[in-house]
PDB file of N, CA and C in Angstrom:
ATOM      1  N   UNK A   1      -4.198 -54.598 193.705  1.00  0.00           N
ATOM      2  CA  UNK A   1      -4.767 -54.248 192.417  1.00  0.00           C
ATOM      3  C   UNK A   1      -5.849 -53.198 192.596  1.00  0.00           C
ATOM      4  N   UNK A   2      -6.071 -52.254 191.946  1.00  0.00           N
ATOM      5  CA  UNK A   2      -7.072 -51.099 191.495  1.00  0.00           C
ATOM      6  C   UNK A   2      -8.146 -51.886 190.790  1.00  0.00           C
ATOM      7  N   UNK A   3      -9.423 -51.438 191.432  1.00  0.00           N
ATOM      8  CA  UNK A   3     -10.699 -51.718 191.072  1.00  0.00           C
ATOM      9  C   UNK A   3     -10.830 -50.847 189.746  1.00  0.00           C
ATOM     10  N   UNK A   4     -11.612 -51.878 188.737  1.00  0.00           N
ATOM     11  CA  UNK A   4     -11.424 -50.918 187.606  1.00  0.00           C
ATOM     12  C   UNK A   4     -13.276 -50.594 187.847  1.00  0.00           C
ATOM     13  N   UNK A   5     -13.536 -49.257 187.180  1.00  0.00           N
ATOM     14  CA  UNK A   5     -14.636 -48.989 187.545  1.00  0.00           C
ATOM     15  C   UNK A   5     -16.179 -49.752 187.028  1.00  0.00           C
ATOM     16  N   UNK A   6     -16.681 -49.542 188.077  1.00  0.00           N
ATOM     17  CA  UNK A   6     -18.295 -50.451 188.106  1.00  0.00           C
ATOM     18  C   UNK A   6     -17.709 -51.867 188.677  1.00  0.00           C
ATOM     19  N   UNK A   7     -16.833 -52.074 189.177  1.00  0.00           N
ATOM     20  CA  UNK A   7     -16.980 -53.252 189.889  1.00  0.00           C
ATOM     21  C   UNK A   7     -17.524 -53.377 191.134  1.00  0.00           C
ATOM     22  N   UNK A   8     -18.252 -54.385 191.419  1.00  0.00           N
ATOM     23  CA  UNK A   8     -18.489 -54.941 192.901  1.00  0.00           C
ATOM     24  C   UNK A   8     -17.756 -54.513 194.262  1.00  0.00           C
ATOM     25  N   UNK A   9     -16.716 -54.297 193.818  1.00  0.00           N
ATOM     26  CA  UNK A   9     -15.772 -53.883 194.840  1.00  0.00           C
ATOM     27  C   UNK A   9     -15.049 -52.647 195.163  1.00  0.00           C
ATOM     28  N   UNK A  10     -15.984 -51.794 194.027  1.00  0.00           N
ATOM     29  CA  UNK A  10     -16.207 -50.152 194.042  1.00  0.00           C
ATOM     30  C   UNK A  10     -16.697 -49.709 195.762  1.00  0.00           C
ATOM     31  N   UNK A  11     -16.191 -48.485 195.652  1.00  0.00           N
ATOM     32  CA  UNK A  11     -16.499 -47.860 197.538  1.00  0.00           C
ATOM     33  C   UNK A  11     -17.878 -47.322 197.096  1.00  0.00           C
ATOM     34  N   UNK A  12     -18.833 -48.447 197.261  1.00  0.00           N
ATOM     35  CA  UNK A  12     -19.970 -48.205 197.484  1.00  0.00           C
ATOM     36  C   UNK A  12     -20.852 -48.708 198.737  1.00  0.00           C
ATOM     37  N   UNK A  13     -22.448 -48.301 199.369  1.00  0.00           N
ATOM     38  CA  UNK A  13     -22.687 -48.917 200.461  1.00  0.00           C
ATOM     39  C   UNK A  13     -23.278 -50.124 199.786  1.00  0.00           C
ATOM     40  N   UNK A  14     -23.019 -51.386 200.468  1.00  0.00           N
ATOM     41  CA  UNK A  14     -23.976 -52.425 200.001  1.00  0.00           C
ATOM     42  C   UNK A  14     -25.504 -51.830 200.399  1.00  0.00           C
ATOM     43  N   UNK A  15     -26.436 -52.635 199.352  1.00  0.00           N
ATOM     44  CA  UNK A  15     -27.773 -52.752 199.815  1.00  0.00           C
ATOM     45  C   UNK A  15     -28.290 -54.084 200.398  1.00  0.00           C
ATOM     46  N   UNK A  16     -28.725 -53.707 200.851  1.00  0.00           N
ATOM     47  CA  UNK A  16     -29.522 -54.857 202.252  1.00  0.00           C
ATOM     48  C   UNK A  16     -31.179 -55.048 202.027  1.00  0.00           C
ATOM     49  N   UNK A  17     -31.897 -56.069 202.232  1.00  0.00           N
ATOM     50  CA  UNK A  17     -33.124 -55.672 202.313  1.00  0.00           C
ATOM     51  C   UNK A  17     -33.350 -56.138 204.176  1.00  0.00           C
ATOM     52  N   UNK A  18     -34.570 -56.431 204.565  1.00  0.00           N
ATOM     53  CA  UNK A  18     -34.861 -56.266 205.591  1.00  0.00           C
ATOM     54  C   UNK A  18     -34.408 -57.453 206.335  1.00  0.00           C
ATOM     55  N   UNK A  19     -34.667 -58.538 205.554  1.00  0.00           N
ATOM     56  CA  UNK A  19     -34.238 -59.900 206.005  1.00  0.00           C
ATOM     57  C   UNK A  19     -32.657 -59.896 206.575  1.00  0.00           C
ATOM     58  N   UNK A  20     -31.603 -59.005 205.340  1.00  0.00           N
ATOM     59  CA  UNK A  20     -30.539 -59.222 205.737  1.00  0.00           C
ATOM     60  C   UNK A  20     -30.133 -58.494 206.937  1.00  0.00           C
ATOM     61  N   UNK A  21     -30.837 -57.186 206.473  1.00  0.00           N
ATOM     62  CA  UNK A  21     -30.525 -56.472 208.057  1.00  0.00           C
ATOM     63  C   UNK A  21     -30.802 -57.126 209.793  1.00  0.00           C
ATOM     64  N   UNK A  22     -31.734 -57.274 209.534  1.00  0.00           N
ATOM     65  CA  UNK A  22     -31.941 -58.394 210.737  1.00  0.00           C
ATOM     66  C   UNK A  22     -31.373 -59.813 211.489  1.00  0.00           C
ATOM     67  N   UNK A  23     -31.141 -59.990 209.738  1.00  0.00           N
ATOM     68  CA  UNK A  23     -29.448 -60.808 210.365  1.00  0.00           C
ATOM     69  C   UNK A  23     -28.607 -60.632 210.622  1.00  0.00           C
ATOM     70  N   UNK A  24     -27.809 -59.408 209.833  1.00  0.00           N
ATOM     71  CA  UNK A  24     -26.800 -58.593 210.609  1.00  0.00           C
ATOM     72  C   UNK A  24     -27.027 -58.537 211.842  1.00  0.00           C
ATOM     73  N   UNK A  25     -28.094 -57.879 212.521  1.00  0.00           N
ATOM     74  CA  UNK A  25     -28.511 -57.273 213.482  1.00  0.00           C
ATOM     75  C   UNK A  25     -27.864 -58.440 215.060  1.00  0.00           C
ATOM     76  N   UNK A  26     -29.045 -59.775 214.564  1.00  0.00           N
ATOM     77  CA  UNK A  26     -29.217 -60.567 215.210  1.00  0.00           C
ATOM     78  C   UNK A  26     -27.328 -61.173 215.210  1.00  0.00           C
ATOM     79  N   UNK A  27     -26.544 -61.388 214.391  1.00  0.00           N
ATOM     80  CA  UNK A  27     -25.162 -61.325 214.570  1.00  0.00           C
ATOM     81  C   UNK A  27     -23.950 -60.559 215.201  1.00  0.00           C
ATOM     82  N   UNK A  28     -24.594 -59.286 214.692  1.00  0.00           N
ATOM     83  CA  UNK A  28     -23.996 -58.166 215.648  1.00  0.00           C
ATOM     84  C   UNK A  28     -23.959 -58.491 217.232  1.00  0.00           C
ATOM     85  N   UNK A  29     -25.603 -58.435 217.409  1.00  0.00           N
ATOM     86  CA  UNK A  29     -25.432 -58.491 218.581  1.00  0.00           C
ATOM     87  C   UNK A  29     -24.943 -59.973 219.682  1.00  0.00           C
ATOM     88  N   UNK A  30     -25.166 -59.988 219.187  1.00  0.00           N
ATOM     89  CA  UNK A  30     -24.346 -61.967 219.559  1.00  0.00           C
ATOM     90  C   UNK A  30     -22.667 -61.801 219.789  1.00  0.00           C
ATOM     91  N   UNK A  31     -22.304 -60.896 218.601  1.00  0.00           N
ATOM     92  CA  UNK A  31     -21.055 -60.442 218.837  1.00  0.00           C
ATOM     93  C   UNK A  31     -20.766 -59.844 220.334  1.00  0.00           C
ATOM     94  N   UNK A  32     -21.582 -59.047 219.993  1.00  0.00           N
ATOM     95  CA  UNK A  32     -21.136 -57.970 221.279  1.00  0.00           C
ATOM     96  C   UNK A  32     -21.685 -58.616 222.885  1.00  0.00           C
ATOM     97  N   UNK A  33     -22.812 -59.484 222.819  1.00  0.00           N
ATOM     98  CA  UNK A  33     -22.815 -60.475 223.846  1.00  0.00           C
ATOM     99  C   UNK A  33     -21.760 -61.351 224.723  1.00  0.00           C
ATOM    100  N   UNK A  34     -21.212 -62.016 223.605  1.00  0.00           N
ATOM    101  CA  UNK A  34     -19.718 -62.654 223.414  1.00  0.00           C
ATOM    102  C   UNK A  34     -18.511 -62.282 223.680  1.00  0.00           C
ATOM    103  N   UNK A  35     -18.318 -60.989 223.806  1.00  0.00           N
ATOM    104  CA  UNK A  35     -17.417 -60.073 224.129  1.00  0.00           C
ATOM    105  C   UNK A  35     -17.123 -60.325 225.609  1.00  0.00           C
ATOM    106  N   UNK A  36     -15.779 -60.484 226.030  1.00  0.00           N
ATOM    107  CA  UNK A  36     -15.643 -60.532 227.240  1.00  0.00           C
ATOM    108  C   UNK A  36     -14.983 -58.997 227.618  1.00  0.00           C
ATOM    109  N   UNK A  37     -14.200 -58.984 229.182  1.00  0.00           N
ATOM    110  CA  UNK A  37     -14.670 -57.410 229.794  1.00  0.00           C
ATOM    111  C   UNK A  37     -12.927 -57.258 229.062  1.00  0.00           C
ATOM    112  N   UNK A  38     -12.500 -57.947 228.402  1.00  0.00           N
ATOM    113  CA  UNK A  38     -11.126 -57.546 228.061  1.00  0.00           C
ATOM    114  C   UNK A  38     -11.015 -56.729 226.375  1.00  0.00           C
ATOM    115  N   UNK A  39     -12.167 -56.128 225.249  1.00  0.00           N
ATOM    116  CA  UNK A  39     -12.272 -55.304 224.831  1.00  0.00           C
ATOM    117  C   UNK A  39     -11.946 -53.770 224.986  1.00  0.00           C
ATOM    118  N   UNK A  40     -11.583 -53.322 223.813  1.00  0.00           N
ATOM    119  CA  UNK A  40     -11.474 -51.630 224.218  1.00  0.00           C
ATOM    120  C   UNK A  40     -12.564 -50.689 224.018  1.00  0.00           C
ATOM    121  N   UNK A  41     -12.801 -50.204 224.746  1.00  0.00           N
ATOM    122  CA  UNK A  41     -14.255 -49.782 225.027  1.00  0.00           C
ATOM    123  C   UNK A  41     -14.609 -48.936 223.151  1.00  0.00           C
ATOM    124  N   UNK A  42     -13.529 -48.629 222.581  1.00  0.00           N
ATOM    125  CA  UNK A  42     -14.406 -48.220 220.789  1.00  0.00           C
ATOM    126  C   UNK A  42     -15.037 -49.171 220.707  1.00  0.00           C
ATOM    127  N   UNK A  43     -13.996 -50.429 220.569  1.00  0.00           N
ATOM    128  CA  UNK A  43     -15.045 -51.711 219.803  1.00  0.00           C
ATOM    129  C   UNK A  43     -16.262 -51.881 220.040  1.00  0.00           C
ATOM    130  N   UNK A  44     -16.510 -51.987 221.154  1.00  0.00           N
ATOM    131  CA  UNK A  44     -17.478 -51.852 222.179  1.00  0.00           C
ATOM    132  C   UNK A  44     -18.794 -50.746 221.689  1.00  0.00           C
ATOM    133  N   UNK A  45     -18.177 -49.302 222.026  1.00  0.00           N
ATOM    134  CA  UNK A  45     -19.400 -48.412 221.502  1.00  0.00           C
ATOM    135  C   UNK A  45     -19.342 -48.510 220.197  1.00  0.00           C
ATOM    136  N   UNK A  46     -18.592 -49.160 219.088  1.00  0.00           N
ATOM    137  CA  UNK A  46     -18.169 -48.949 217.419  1.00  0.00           C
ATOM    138  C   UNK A  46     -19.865 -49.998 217.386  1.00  0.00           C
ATOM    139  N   UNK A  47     -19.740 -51.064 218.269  1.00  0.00           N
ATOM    140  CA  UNK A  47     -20.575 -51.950 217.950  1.00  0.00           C
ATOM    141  C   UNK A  47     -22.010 -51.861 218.193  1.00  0.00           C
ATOM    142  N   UNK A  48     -22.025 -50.878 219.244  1.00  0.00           N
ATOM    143  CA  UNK A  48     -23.426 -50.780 219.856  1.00  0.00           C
ATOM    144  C   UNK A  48     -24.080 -49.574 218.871  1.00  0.00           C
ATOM    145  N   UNK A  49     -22.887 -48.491 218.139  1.00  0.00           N
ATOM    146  CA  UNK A  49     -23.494 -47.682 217.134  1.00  0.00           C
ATOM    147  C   UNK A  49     -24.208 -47.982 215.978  1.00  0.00           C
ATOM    148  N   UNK A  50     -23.576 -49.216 215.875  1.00  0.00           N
ATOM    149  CA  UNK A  50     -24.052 -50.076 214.837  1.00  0.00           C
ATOM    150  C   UNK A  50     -25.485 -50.812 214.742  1.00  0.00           C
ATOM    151  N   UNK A  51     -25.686 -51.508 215.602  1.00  0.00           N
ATOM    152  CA  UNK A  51     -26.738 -51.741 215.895  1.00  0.00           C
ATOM    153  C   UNK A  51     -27.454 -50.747 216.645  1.00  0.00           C
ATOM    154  N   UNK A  52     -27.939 -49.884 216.902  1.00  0.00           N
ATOM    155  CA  UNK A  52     -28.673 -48.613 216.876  1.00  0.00           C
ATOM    156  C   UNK A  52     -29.363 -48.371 215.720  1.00  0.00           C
ATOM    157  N   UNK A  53     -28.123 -47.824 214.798  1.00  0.00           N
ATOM    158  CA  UNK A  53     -28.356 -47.624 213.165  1.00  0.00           C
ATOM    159  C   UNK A  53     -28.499 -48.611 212.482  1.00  0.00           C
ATOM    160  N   UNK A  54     -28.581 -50.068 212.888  1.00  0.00           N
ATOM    161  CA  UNK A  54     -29.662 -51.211 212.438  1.00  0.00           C
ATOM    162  C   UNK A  54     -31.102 -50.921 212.794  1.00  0.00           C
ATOM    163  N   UNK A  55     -30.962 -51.067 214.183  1.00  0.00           N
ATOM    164  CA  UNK A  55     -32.459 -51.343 214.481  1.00  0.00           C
ATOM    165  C   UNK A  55     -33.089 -49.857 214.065  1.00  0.00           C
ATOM    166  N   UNK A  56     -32.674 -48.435 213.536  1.00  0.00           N
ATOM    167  CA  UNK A  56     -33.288 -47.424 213.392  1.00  0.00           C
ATOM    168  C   UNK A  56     -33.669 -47.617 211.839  1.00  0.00           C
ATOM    169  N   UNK A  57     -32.708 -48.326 211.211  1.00  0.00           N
ATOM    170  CA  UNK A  57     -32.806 -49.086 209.467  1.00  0.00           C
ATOM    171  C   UNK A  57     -34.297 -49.485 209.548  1.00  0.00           C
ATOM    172  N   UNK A  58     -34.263 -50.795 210.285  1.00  0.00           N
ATOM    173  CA  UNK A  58     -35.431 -51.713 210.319  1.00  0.00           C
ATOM    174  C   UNK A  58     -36.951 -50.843 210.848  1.00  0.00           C
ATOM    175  N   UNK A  59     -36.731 -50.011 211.791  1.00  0.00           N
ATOM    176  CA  UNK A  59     -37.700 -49.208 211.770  1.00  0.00           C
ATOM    177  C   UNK A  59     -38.313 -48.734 211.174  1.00  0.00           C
ATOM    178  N   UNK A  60     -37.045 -47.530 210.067  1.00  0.00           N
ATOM    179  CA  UNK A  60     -37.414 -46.826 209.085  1.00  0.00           C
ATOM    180  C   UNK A  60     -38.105 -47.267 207.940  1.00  0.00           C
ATOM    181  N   UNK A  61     -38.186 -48.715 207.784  1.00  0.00           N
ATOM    182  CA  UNK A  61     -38.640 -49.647 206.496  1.00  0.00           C
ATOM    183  C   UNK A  61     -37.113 -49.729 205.591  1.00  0.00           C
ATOM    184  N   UNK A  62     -36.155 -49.633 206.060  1.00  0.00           N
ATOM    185  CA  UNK A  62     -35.129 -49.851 205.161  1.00  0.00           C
ATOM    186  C   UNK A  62     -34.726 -48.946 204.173  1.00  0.00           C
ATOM    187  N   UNK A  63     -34.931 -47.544 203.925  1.00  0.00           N
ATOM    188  CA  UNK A  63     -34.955 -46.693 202.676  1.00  0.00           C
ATOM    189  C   UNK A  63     -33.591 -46.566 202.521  1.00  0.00           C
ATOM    190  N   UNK A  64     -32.686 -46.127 203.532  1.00  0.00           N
ATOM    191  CA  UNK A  64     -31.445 -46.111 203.071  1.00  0.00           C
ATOM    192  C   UNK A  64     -30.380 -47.349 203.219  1.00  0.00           C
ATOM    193  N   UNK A  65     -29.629 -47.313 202.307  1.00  0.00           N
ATOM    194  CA  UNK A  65     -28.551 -48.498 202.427  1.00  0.00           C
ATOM    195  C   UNK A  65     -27.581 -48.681 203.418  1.00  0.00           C
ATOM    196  N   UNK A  66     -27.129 -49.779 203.833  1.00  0.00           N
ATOM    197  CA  UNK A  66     -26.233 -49.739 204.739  1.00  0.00           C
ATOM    198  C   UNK A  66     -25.017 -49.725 204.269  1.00  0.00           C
ATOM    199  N   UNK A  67     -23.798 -50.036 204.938  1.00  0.00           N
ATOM    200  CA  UNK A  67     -22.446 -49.946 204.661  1.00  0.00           C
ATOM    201  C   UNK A  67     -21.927 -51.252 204.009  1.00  0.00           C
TER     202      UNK A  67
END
């Protein structure tokens, strides 16, 4: 089904505040902890890009939204 417009489920970035980011964060990386050596190395750097551009979020005070 086609999103009819202004829905929730429009290609927009979610917004986050700081709390959530940090949970992301703290999940992410747990993820990628968890990871054994049988990954393909994208997933791998897909994940560590990610959390980068978390922890550079949380730095920044949060101004821009995440994905």
């Amino acid at each position: 089904m086609r999103a009819m417009d202004g829905q929730r489920s429009d290609n927009r970035p979610l917004k986050r505040n700081d709390a959530e980011k940090r949970k992301a964060l703290l999940q992410l990386e747990a993820a990628l902890a968890a990871l054994g050596p049988k990954p393909t190395p994208g997933l791998r750097d897909t994940m560590e890009k990610r959390i980068r551009e978390l922890k550079a979020e949380i730095a920044d005070g949060g101004t821009k939204p995440t994905r």
